[in-house]
N, C-alpha and C. Protein backbone atom coordinates (compact mmCIF):
# COMPACT_ATOMS: atom_id res chain seq x y z
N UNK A 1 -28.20 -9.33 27.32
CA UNK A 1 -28.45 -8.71 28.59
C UNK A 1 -27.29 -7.79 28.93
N UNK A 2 -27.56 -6.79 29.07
CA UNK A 2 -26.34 -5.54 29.65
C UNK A 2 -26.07 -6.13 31.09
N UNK A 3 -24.64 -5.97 31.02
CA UNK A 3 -23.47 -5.80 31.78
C UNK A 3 -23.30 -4.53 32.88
N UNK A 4 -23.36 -5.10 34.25
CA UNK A 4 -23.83 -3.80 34.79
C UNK A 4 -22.93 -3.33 34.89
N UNK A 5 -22.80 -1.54 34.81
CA UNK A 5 -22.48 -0.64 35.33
C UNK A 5 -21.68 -0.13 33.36
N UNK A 6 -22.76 -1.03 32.89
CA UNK A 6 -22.26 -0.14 31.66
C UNK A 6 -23.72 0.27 30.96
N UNK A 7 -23.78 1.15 30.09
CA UNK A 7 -24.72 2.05 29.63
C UNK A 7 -25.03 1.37 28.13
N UNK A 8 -26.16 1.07 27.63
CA UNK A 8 -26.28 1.12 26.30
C UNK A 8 -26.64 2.00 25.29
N UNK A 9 -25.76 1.99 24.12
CA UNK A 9 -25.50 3.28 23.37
C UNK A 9 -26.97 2.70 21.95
N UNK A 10 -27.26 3.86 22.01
CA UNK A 10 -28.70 3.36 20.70
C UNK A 10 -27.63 4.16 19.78
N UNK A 11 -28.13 3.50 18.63
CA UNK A 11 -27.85 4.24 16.86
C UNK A 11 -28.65 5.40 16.08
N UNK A 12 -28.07 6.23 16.87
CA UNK A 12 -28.69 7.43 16.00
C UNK A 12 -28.41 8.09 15.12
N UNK A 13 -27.97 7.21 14.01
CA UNK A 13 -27.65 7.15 12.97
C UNK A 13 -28.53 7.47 11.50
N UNK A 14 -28.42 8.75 10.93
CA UNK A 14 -29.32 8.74 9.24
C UNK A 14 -28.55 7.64 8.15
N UNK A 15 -30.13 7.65 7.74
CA UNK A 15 -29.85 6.54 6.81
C UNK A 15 -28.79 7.20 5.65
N UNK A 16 -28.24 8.37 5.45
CA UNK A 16 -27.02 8.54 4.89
C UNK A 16 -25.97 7.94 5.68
N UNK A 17 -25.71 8.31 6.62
CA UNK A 17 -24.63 7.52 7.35
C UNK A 17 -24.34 6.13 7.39
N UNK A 18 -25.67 5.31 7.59
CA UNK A 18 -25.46 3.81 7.43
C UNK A 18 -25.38 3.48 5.87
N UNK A 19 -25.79 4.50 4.95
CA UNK A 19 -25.09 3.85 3.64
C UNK A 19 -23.74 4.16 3.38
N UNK A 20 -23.19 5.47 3.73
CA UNK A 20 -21.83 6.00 4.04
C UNK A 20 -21.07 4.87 4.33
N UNK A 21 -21.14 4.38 5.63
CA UNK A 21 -20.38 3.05 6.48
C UNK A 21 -20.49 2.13 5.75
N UNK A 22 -21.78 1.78 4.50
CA UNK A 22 -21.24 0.09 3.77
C UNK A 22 -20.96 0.90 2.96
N UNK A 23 -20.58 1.81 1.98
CA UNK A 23 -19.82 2.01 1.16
C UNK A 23 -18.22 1.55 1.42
N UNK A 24 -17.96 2.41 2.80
CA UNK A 24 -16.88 2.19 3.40
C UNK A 24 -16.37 0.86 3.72
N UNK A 25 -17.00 0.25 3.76
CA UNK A 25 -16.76 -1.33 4.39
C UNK A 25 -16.67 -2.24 3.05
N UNK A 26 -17.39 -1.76 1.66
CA UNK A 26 -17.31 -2.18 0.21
C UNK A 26 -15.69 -1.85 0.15
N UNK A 27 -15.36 -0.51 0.12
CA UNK A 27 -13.83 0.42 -0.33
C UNK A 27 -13.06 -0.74 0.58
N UNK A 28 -13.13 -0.93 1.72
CA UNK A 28 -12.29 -1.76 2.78
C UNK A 28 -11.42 -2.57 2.13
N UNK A 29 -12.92 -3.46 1.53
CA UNK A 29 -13.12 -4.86 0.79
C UNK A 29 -11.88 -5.01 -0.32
N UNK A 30 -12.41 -3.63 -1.22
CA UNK A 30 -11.97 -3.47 -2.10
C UNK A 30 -9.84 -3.96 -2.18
N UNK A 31 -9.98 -2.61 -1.07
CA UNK A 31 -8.45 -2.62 -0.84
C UNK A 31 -7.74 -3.27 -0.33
N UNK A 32 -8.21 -4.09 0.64
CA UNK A 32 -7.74 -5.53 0.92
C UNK A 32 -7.35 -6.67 -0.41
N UNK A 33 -8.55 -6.70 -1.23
CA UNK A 33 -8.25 -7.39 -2.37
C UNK A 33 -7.19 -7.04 -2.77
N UNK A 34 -6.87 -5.59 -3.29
CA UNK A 34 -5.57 -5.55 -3.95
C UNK A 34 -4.56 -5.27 -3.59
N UNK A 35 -4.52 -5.16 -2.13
CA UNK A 35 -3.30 -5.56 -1.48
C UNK A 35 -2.53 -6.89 -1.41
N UNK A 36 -3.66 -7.87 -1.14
CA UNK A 36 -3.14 -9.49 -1.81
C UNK A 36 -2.89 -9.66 -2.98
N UNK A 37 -3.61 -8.74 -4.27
CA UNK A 37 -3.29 -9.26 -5.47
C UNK A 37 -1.72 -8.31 -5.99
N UNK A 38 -1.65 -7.40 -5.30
CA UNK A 38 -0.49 -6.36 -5.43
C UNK A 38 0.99 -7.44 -4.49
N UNK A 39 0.53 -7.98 -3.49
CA UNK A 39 2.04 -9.01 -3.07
C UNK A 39 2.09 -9.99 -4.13
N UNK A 40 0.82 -10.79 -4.50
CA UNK A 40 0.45 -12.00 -5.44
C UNK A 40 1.45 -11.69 -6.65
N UNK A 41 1.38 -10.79 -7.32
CA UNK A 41 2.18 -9.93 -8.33
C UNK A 41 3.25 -9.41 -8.25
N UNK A 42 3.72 -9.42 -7.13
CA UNK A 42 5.08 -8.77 -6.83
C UNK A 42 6.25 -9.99 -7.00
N UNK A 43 5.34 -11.27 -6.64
CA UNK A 43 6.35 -12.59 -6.90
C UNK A 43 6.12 -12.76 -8.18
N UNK A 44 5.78 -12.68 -9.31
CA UNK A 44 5.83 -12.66 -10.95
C UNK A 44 6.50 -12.51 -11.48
N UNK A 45 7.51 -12.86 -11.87
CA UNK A 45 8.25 -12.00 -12.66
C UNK A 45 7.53 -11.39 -14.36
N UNK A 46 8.28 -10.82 -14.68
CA UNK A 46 7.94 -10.32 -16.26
C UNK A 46 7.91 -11.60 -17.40
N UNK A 47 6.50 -12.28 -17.66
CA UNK A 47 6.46 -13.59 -19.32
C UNK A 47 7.35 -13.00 -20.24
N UNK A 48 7.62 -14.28 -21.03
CA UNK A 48 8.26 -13.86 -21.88
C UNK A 48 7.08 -14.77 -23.03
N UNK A 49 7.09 -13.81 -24.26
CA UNK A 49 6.15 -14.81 -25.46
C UNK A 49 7.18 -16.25 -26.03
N UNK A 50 6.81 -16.86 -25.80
CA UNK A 50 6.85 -17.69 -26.54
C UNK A 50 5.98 -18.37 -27.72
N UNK A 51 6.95 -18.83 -28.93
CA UNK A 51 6.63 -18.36 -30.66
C UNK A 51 6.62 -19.64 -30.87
N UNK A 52 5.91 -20.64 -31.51
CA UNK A 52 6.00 -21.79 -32.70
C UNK A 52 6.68 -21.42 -33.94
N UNK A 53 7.72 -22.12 -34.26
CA UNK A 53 8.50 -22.57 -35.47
C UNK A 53 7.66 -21.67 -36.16
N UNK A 54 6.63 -21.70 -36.81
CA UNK A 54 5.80 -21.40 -37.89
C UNK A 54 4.84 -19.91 -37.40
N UNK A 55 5.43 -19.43 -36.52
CA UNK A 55 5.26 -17.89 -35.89
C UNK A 55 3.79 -17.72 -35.22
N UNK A 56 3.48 -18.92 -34.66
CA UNK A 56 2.34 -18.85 -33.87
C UNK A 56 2.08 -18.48 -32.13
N UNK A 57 1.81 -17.55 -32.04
CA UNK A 57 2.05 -17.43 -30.60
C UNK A 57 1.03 -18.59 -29.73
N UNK A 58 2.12 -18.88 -28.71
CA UNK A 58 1.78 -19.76 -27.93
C UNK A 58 1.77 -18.96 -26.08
N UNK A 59 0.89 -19.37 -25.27
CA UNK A 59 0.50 -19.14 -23.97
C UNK A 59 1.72 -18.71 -23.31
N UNK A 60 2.06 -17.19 -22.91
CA UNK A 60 3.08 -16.87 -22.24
C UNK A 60 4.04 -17.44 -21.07
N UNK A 61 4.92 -17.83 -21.04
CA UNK A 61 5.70 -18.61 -20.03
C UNK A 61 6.03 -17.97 -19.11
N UNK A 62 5.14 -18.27 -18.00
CA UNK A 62 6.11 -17.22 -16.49
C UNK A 62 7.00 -17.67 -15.40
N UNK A 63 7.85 -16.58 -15.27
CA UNK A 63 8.45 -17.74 -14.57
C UNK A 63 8.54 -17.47 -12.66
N UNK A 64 8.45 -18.19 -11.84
CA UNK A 64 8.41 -17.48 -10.50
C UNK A 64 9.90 -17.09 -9.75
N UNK A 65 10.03 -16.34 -9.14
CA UNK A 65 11.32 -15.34 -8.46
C UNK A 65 11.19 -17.20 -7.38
N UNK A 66 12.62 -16.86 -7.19
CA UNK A 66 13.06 -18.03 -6.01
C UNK A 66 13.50 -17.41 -4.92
């Protein structure tokens, strides 16, 4: 129910535009993600390989910044 003394606005909006806006809201998505995965990574430091005796590589050891 409207709130008086305010006006309601309709969407007159083309259906380019409302796909425009979830594209935009996908990209949002997007960049949010790799803004967390870009700090997530910033505490990483650089693995180092670690080798078996017998020159087998074994699962990289990482180590975290303190």
């Amino acid at each position: 129910m409207p709130q008086a003394g305010k006006e309601l606005k309709t969407d007159h909006r083309s259906a380019a535009e409302v796909e425009l806006e979830l594209i935009e809201r996908s990209l949002n998505t997007v960049v949010v993600g790799l803004e967390i995965l870009t700090g997530i990574c910033a505490g990483i430091e650089e693995s180092e390989e670690v080798e078996e005796p017998e020159g087998k590589l074994l699962r990289p050891a990482i180590q975290m910044r303190s």
